[in-house]
Protein backbone atom coordinates (compact mmCIF):
# COMPACT_ATOMS: atom_id res chain seq x y z
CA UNK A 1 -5.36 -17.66 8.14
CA UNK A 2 -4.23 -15.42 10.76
CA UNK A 3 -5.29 -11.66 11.63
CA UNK A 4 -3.54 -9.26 13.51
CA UNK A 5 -4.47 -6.02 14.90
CA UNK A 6 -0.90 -4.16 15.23
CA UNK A 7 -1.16 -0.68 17.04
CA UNK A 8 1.12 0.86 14.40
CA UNK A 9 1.24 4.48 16.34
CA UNK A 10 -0.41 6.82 19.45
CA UNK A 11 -3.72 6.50 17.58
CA UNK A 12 -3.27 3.90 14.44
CA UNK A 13 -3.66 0.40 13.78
CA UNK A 14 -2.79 -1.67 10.75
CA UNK A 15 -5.01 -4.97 9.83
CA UNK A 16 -2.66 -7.69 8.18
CA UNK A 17 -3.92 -11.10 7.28
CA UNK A 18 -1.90 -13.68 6.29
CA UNK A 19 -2.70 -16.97 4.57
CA UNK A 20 -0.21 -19.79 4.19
CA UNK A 21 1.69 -19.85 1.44
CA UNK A 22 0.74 -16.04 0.48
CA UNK A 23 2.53 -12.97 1.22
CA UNK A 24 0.62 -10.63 3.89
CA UNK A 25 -2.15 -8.18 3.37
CA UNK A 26 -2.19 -5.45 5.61
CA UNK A 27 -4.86 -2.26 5.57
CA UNK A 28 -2.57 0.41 7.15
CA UNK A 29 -4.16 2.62 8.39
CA UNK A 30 -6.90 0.95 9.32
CA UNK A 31 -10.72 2.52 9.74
CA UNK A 32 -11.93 3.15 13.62
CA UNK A 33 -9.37 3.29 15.78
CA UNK A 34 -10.08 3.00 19.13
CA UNK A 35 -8.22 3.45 22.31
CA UNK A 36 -10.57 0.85 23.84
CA UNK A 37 -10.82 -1.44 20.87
CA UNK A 38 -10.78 -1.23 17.03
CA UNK A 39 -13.78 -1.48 14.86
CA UNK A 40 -12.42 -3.92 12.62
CA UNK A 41 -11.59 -6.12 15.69
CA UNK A 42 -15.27 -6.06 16.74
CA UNK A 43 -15.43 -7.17 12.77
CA UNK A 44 -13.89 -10.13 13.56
CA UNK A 45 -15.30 -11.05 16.31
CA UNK A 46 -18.76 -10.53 15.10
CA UNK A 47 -18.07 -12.76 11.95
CA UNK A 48 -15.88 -15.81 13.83
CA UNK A 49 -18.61 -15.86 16.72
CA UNK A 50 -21.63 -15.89 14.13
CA UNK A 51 -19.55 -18.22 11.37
CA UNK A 52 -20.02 -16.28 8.73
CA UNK A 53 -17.85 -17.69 6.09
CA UNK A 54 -18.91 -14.70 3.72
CA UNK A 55 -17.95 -11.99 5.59
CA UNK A 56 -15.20 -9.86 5.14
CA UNK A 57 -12.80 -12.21 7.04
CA UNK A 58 -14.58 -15.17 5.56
CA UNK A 59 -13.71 -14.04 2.25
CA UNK A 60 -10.34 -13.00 2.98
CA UNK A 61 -9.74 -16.32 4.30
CA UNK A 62 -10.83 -17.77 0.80
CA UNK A 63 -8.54 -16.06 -0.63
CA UNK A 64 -10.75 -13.10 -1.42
CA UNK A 65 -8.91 -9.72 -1.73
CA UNK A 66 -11.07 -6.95 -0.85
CA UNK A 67 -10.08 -7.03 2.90
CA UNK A 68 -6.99 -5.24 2.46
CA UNK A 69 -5.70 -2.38 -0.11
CA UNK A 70 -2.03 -2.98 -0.30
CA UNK A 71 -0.81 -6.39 -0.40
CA UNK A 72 2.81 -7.00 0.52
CA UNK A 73 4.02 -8.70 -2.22
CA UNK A 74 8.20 -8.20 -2.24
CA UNK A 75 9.68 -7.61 -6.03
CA UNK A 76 8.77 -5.65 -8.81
CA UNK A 77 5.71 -4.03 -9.00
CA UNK A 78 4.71 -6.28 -12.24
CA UNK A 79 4.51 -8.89 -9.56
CA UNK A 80 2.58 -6.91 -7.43
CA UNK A 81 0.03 -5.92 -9.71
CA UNK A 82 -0.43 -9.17 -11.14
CA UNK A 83 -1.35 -10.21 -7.58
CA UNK A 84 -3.81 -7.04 -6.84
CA UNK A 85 -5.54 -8.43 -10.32
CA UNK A 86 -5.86 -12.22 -8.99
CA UNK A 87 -7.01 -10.99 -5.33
CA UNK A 88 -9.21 -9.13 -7.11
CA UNK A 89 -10.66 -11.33 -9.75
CA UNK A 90 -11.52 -13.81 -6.41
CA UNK A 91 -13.08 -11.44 -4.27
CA UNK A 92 -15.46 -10.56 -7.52
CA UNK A 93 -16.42 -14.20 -7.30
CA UNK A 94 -16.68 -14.13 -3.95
CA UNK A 95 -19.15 -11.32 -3.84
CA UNK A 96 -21.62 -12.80 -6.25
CA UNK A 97 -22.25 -15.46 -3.32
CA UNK A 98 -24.21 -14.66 -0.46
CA UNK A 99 -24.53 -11.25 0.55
CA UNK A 100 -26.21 -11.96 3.82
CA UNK A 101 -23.26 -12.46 5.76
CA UNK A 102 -21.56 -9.43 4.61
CA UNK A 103 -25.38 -7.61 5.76
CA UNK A 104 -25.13 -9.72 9.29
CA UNK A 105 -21.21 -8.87 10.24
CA UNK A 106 -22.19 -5.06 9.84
CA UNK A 107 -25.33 -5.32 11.37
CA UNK A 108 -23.46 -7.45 14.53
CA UNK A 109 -20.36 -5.05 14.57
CA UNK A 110 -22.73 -2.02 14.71
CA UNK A 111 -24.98 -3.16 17.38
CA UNK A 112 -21.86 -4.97 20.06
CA UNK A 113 -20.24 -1.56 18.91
CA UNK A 114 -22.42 0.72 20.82
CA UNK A 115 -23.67 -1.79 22.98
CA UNK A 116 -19.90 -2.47 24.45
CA UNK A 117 -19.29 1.37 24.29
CA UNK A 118 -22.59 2.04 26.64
CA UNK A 119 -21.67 -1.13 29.01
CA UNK A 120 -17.94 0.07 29.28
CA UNK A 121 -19.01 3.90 29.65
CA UNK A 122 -17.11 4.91 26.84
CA UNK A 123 -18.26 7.91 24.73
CA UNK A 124 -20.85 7.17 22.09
CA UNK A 125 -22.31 8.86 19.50
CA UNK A 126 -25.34 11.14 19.85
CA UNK A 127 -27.46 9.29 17.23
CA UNK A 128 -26.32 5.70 18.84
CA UNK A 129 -27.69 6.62 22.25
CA UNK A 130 -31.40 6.36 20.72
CA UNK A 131 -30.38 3.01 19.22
CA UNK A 132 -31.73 -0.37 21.31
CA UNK A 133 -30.54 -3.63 20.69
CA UNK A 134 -33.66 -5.93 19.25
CA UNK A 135 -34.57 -8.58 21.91
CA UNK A 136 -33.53 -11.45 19.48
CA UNK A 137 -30.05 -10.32 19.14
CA UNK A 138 -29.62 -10.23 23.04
CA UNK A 139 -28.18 -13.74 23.27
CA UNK A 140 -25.58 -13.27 20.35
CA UNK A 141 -24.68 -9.26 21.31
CA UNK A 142 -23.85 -11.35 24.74
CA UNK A 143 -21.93 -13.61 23.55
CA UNK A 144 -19.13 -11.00 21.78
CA UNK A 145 -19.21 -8.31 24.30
CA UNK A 146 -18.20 -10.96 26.47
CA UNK A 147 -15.11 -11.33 24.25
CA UNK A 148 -14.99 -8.00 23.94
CA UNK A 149 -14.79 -7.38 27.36
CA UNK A 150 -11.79 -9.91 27.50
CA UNK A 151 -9.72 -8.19 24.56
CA UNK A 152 -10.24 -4.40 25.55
CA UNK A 153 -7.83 -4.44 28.44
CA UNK A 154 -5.34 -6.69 26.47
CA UNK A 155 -5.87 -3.88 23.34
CA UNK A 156 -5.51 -0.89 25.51
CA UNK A 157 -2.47 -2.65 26.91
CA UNK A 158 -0.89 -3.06 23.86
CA UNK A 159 2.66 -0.56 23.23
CA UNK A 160 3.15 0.59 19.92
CA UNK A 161 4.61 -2.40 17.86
CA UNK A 162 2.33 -4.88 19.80
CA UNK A 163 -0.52 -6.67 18.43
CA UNK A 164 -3.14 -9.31 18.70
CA UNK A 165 -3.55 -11.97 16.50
CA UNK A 166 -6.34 -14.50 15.54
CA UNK A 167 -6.08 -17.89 13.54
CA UNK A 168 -9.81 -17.46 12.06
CA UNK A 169 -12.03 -18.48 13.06
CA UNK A 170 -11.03 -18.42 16.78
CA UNK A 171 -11.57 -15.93 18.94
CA UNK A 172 -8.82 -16.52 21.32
CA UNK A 173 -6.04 -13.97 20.74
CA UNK A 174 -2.12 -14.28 20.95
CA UNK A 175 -0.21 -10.98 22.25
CA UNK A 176 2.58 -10.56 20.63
CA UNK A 177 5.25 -7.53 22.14
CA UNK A 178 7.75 -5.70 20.38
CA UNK A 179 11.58 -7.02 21.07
């Protein structure tokens, strides 16, 4: 599966995974954007550095649907509903597995989210300036701001049309330019 994070305008992003053999899914616009780096990209790399196969990418990977709202299914849209139903149907079965990795990707996101922001000196919120990052999450917080800190420049750098892209569960990106 790959994921892309496409900087779709000035301040927009679109999500879009793609699975072999299926037709794209793409969340456009997505939630969080970020001049310095997307929320749902710190999503990803929370879940691919921790191996959560039951996150949100985990499950999209599967072949879950609830990632992404519009699916980009060409044809009539009796073809397109019919797939909305099935990605549907599988992420239902999908969420009566484990629940703990959905609880540990937004726990990781959250905490590398303000922890990057504070490191980086970018603004953060007044209630996450109170927030500390519990000792035992140290080494793993570590570990992705140190991606993090790798894919901000590459994100900021990114024109309008450009995106990165992931093959999960790696966290080594691909630019891709537009032209």
């Amino acid at each position: 599966m790959d994921v892309a994070f496409e900087r779709t305008g000035e301040r927009r992003y679109a999500t879009v995974v793609s699975l072999p053999g299926r037709h794209p899914r793409r969340m456009d616009p997505a939630p969080g954007y970020d001049e310095n780096i997307p929320h749902d990209l710190v999503h990803y790399l929370a879940e691919a550095e921790l191996g959560l196969s039951s996150g949100v990418y985990g499950r999209a990977a599967a072949g879950g649907g609830g990632f992404a709202a519009t699916t980009e299914t060409p044809g009539d849209p009796r073809r397109r509903a019919r797939e909305q139903r099935r990605l549907k149907k599988r992420e239902a079965s999908l969420g009566r597995s484990d629940h703990s990795d959905m609880a540990r990707s937004e726990h990781f996101a959250g905490l590398c989210d303000i922890a990057w922001r504070r490191r980086a000196g970018a603004q953060t919120p007044a209630w996450a300036q109170r927030r500390q990052i519990p000792p035992e999450d140290a080494p793993v917080v570590d570990r992705i701001l140190e991606r993090l800190d790798e894919l901000a420049p590459l994100w900021r750098g990114l024109p309008v049309g450009g995106a990165l892209t992931f093959t999960w569960p790696s966290t080594a990106a691909t630019v891709r330019t537009p032209g």
